[in-house]
Protein backbone atom coordinates (compact mmCIF):
# COMPACT_ATOMS: atom_id res chain seq x y z
CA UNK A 1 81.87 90.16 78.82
CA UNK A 2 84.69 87.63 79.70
CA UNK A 3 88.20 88.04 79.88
CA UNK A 4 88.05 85.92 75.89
CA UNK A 5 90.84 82.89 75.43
CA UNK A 6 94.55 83.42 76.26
CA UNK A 7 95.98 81.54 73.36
CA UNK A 8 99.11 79.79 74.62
CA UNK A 9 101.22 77.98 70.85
CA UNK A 10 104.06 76.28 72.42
CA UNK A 11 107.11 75.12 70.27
CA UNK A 12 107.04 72.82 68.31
CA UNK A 13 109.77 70.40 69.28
CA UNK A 14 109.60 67.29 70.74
CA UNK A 15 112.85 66.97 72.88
CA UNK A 16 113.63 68.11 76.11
CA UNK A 17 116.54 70.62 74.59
CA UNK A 18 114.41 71.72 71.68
CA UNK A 19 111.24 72.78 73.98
CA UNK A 20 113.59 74.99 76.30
CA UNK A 21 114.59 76.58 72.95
CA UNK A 22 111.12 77.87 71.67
CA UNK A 23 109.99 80.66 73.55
CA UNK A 24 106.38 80.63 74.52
CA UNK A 25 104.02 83.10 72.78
CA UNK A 26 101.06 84.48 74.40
CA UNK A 27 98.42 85.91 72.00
CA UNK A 28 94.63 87.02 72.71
CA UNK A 29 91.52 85.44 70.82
CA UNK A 30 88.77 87.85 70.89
CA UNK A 31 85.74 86.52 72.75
CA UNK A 32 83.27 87.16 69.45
CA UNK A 33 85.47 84.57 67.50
CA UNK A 34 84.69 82.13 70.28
CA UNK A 35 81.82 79.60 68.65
CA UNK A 36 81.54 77.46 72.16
CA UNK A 37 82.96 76.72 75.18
CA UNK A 38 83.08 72.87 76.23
CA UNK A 39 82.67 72.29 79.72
CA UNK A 40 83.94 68.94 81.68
CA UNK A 41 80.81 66.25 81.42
CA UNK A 42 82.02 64.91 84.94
CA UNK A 43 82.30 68.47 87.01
CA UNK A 44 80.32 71.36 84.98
CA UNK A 45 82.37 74.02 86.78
CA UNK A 46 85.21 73.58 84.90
CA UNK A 47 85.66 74.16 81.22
CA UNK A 48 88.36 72.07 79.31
CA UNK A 49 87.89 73.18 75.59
CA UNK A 50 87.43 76.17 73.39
CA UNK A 51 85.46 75.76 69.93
CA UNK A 52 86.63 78.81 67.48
CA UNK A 53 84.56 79.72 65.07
CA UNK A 54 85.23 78.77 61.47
CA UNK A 55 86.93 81.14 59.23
CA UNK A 56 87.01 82.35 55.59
CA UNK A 57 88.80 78.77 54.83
CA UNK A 58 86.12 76.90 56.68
CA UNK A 59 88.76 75.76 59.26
CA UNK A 60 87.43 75.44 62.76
CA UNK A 61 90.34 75.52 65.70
CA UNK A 62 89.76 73.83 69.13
CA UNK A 63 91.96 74.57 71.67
CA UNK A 64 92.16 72.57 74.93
CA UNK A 65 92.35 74.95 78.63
CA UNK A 66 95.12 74.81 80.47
CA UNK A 67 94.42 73.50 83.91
CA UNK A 68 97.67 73.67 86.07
CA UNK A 69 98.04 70.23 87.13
CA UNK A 70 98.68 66.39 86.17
CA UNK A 71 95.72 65.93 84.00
CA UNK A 72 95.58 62.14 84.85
CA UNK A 73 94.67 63.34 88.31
CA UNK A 74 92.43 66.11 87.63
CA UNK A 75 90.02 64.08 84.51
CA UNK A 76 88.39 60.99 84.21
CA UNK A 77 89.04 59.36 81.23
CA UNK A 78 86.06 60.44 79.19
CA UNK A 79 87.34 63.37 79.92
CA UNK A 80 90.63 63.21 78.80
CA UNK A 81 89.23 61.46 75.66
CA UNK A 82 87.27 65.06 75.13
CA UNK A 83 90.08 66.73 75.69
CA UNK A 84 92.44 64.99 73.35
CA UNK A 85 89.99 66.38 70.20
CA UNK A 86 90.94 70.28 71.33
CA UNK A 87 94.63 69.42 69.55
CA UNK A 88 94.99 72.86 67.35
CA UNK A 89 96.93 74.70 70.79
CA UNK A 90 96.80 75.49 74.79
CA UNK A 91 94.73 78.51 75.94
CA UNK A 92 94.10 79.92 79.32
CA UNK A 93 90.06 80.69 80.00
CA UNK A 94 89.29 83.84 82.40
CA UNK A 95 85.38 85.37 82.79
CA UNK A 96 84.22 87.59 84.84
CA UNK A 97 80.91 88.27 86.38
CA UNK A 98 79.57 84.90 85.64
CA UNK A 99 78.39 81.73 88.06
CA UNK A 100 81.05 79.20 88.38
CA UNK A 101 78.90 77.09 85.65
CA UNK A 102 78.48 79.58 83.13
CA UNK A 103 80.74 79.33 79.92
CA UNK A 104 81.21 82.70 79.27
CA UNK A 105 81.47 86.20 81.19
CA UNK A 106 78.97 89.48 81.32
CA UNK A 107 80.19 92.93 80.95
CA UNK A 108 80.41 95.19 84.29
CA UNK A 109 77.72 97.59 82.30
CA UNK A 110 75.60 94.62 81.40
CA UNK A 111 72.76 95.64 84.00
CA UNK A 112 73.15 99.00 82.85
CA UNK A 113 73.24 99.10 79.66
CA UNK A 114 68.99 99.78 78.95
CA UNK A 115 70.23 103.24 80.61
CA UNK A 116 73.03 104.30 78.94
CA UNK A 117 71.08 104.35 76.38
CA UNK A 118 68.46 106.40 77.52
CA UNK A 119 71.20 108.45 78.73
CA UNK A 120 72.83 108.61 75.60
CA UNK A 121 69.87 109.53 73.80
CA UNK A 122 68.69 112.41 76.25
CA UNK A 123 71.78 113.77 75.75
CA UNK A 124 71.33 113.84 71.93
CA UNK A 125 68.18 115.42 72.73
CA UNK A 126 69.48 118.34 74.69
CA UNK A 127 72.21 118.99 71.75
CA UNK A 128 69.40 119.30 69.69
CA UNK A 129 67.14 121.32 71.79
CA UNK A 130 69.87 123.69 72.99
CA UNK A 131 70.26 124.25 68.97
CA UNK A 132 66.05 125.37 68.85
CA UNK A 133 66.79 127.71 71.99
CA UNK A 134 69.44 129.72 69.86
CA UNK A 135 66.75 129.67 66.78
CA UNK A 136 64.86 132.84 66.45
CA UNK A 137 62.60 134.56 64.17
CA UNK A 138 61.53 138.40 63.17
CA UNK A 139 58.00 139.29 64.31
CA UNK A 140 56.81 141.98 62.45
CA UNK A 141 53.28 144.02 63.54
CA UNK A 142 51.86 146.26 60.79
CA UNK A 143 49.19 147.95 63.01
CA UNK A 144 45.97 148.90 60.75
CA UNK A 145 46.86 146.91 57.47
CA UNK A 146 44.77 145.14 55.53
CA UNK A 147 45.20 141.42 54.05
CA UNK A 148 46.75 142.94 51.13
CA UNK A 149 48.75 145.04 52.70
CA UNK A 150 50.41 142.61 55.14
CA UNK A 151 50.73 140.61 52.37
CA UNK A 152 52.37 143.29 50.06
CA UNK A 153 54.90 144.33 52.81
CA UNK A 154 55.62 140.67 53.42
CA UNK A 155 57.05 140.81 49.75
CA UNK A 156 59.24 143.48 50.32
CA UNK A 157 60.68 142.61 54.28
CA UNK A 158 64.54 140.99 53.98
CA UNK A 159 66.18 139.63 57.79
CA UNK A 160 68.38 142.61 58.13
CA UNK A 161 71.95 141.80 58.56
CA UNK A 162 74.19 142.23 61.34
CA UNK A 163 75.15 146.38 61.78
CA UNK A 164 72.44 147.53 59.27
CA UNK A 165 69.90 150.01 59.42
CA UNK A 166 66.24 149.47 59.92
CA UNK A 167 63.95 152.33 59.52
CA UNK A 168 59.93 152.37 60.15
CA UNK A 169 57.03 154.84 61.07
CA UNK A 170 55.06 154.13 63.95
CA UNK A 171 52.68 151.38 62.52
CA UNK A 172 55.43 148.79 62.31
CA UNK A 173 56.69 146.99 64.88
CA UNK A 174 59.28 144.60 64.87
CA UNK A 175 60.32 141.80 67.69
CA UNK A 176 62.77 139.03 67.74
CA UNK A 177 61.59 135.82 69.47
CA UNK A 178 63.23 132.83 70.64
CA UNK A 179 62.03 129.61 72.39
CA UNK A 180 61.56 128.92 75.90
CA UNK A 181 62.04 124.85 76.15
CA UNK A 182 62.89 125.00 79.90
CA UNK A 183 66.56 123.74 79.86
CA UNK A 184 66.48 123.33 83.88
CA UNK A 185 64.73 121.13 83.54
CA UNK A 186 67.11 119.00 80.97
CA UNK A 187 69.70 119.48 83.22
CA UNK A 188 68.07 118.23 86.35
CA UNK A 189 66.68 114.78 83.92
CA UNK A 190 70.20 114.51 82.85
CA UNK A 191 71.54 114.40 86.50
CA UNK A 192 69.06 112.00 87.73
CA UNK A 193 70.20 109.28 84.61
CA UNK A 194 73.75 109.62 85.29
CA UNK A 195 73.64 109.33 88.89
CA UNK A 196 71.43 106.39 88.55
CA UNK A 197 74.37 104.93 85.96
CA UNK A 198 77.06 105.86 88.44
CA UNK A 199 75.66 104.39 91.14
CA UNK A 200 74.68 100.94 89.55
CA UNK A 201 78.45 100.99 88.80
CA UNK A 202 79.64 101.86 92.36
CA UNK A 203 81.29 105.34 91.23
CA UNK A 204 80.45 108.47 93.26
CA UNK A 205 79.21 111.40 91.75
CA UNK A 206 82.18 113.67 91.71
CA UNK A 207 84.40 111.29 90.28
CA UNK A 208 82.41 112.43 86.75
CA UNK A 209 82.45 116.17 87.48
CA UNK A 210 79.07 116.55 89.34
CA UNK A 211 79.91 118.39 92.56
CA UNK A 212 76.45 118.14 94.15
CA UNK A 213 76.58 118.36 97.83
CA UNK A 214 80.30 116.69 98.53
CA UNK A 215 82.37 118.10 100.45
CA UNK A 216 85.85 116.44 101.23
CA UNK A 217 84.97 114.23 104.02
CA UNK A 218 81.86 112.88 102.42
CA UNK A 219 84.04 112.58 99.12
CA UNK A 220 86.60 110.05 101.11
CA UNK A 221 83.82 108.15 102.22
CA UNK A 222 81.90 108.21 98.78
CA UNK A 223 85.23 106.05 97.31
CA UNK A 224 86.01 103.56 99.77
CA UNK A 225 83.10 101.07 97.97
CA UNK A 226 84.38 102.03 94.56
CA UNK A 227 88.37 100.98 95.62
CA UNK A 228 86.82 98.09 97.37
CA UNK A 229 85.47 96.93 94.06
CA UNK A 230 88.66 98.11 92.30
CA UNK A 231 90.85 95.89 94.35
CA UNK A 232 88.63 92.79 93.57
CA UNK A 233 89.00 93.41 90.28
CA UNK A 234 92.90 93.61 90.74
CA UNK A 235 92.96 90.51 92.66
CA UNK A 236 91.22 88.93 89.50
CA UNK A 237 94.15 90.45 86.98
CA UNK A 238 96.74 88.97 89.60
CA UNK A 239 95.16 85.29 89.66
CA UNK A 240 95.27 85.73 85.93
CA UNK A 241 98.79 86.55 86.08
CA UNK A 242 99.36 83.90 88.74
CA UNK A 243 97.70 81.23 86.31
CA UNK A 244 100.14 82.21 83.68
CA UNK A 245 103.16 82.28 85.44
CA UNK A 246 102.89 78.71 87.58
CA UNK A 247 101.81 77.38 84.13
CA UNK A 248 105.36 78.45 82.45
CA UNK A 249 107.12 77.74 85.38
CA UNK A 250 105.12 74.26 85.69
CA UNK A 251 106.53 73.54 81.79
CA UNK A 252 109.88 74.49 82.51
CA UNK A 253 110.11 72.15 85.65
CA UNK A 254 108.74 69.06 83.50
CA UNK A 255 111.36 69.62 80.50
CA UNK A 256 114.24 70.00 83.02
CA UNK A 257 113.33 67.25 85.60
CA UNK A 258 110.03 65.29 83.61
CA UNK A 259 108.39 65.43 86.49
CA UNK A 260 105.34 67.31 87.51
CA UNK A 261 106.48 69.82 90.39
CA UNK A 262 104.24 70.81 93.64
CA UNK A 263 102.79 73.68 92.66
CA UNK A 264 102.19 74.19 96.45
CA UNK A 265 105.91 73.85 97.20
CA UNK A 266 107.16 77.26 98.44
CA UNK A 267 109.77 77.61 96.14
CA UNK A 268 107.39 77.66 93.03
CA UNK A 269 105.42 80.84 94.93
CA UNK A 270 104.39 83.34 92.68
CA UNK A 271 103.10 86.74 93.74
CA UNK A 272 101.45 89.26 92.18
CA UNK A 273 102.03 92.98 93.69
CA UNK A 274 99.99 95.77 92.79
CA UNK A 275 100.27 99.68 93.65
CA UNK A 276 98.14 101.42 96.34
CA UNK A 277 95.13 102.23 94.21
CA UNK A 278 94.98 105.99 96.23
CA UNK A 279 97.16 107.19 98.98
CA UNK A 280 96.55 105.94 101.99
CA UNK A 281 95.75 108.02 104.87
CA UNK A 282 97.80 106.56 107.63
CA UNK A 283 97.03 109.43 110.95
CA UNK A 284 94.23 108.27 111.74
CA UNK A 285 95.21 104.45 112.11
CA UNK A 286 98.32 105.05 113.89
CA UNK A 287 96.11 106.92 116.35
CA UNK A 288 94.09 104.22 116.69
CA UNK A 289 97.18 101.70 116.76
CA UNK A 290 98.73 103.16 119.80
CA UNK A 291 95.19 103.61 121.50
CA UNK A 292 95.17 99.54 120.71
CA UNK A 293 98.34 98.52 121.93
CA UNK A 294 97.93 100.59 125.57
CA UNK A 295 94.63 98.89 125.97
CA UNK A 296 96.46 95.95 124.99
CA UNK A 297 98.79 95.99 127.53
CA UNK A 298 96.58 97.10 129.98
CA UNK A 299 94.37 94.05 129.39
CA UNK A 300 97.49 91.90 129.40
CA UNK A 301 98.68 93.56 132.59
CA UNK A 302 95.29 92.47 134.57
CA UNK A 303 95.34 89.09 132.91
CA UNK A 304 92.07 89.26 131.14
CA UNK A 305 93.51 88.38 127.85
CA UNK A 306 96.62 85.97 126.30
CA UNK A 307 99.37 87.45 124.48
CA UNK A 308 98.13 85.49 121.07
CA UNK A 309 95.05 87.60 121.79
CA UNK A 310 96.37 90.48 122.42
CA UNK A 311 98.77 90.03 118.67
CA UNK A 312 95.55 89.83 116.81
CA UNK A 313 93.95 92.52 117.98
CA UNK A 314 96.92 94.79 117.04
CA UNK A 315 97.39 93.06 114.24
CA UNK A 316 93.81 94.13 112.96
CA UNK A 317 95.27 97.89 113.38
CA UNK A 318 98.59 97.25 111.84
CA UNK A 319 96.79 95.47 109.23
CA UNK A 320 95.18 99.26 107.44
CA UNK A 321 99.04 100.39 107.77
CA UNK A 322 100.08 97.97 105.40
CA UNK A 323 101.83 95.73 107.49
CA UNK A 324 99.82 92.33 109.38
CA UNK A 325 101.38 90.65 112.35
CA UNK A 326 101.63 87.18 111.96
CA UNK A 327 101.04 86.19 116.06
CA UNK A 328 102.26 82.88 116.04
CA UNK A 329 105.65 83.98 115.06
CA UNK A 330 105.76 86.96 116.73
CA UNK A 331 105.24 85.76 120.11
CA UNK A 332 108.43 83.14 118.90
CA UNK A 333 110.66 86.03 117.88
CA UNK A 334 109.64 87.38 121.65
CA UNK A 335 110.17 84.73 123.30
CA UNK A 336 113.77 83.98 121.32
CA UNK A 337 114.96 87.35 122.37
CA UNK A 338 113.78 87.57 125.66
CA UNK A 339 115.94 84.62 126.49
CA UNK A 340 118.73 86.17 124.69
CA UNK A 341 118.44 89.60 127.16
CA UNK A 342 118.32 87.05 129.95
CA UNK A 343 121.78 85.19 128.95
CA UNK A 344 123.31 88.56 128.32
CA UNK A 345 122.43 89.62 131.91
CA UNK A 346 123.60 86.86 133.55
CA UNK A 347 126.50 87.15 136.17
CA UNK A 348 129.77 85.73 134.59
CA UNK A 349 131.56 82.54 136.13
CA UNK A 350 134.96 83.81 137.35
CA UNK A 351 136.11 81.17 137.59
CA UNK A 352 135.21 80.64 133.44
CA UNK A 353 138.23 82.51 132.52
CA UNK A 354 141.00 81.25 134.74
CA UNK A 355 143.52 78.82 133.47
CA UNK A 356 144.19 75.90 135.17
């Protein structure tokens, strides 16, 4: 399933004062009102137009994609002929789980969905069979009765109610039987679905209360794939965000200046920072980290390796603590300060602070 349209209505003024005035409004359009999605004739990777479908008024809405750029640059000019028919509004585009020339998205459970299903319905089925096993019945035995007898006394035999009294000679027996549907075996079918679910979607077993065989090492190791998926789909929300923030700052820069601003200028950055999805565990790494920068040194020390070298190794290490090494600019900063200790520890000229 995609992301849908980000609806974008700017104001409606036309002069450079009025459009700071009107605040922007971001709204959603849900992806099952979406009747089409027109892609550029000239580059089929990028779309340039959504189609709405048409509502209760039979009034059909296009709205053009916003593509952060000069659009003279970006189109041809069939293109921007296309794109000047998409006039009811601005809307951002995001999918997910799609090729770069598909128009719309696929839900994460798309591949999965045939067994949910199945899941969904075996677990109906246990419900209902776990409602037979507490069923039971009254077997009674009359022991030397005739057909008209049996029949007779099956006249005359009421369920007896909880705490009552039920007296009988020897020729009667009574029994109460239940079912016996197996429900091991429900469980064990049940088990085998849902792991097969979870791990089509990357999610450990635990994570959904089945304990199995995990213990807490293998449990650590069970999530890293699931957090590595996680964080791609955070990086996704955050070029989402990314789009929707150079877009208003893009705006804002063309009503103050009318120009269109470098979006690859530094001062028009925009970054997107996100939690730690889980705590991170940090001993282990800075174990490794000072193993790394003795060996380091070492190999510095015999000359087999370059100090750039020697950066990016560590900063491979110092990289899982949450903080990279640029190596170019380290080795600057080293350099700048080493040449600062070695004016500080210079000998003085005596002579420097005599007068005359």
């Amino acid at each position: 399933m995609g992301y849908g349209a980000r609806k974008v209505l700017l104001g409606s003024g036309t002069r450079r004062d009025a459009r700071l005035t009107h605040p922007t409004k971001l709204g959603y359009l849900d992806p099952s009102l979406i009747a089409e999605v027109i892609h550029d004739p000239d580059n089929s990777e990028q779309p340039i137009g959504i189609v709405a479908c048409t509502d209760r008024k039979g009034v059909q809405r296009k709205y053009k994609v916003i593509v952060n750029g000069p659009e003279e640059a970006l189109f041809t000019a069939r293109t921007l002929a296309i794109r000047q028919q998409f006039a009811d509004g601005e809307c951002f585009w995001f999918k997910v789980n799609s090729l770069c020339n598909d128009r719309r998205g696929r839900s994460d459970l798309l591949a999965l969905m045939d067994w949910c299903d199945a899941y969904e319905h075996g677990l109906f089925g246990e419900v209902d069979r776990q409602a037979s096993m507490r069923a039971f019945i009254w077997d009674v035995t009359l022991k030397g009765a005739t057909p008209e007898e049996v029949a007779k006394r099956a006249g005359q035999i009421a369920p007896p109610a909880p705490g009552s009294t039920r007296v009988h000679n020897d020729s009667e027996a009574w029994a109460a039987l239940s079912p016996d549907l197996q429900a091991a075996d429900g469980a064990a079918g049940a088990r085998l679905f849902r792991n097969h679910i979870l791990g089509g979607a990357t999610i450990p077993e635990h994570w959904y209360g089945g304990g199995g065989d995990v213990n807490r090492a293998t449990g650590d190791s069970m999530g890293e794939p699931t957090f590595k998926m996680m964080a791609m789909r955070q990086g996704f929300l955050g070029h989402m965000l990314q789009e929707c923030a150079r877009y208003q700052i893009r705006q804002r820069e063309i009503a103050v200046t009318g120009r269109e601003p470098d979006l690859f200028d530094a001062a028009y950055a925009v970054d997107v920072v996100w939690p730690e999805l889980t705590a991170r565990d940090t001993s282990k790494y800075a174990a490794a980290f000072g193993q790394v920068v003795v060996g380091c040194s070492m190999a510095l020390d015999k000359g087999l390796i370059g100090k750039e070298t020697a950066l990016r190794i560590i900063d491979t290490v110092a990289a899982r603590l949450g903080q990279g090494i640029d190596a170019d600019e380290e080795l600057e900063k080293a350099a700048n300060e080493a040449s600062q200790r070695e004016e500080a520890d210079g000998f003085p000229d005596p002579a420097a602070g005599l007068d005359g």
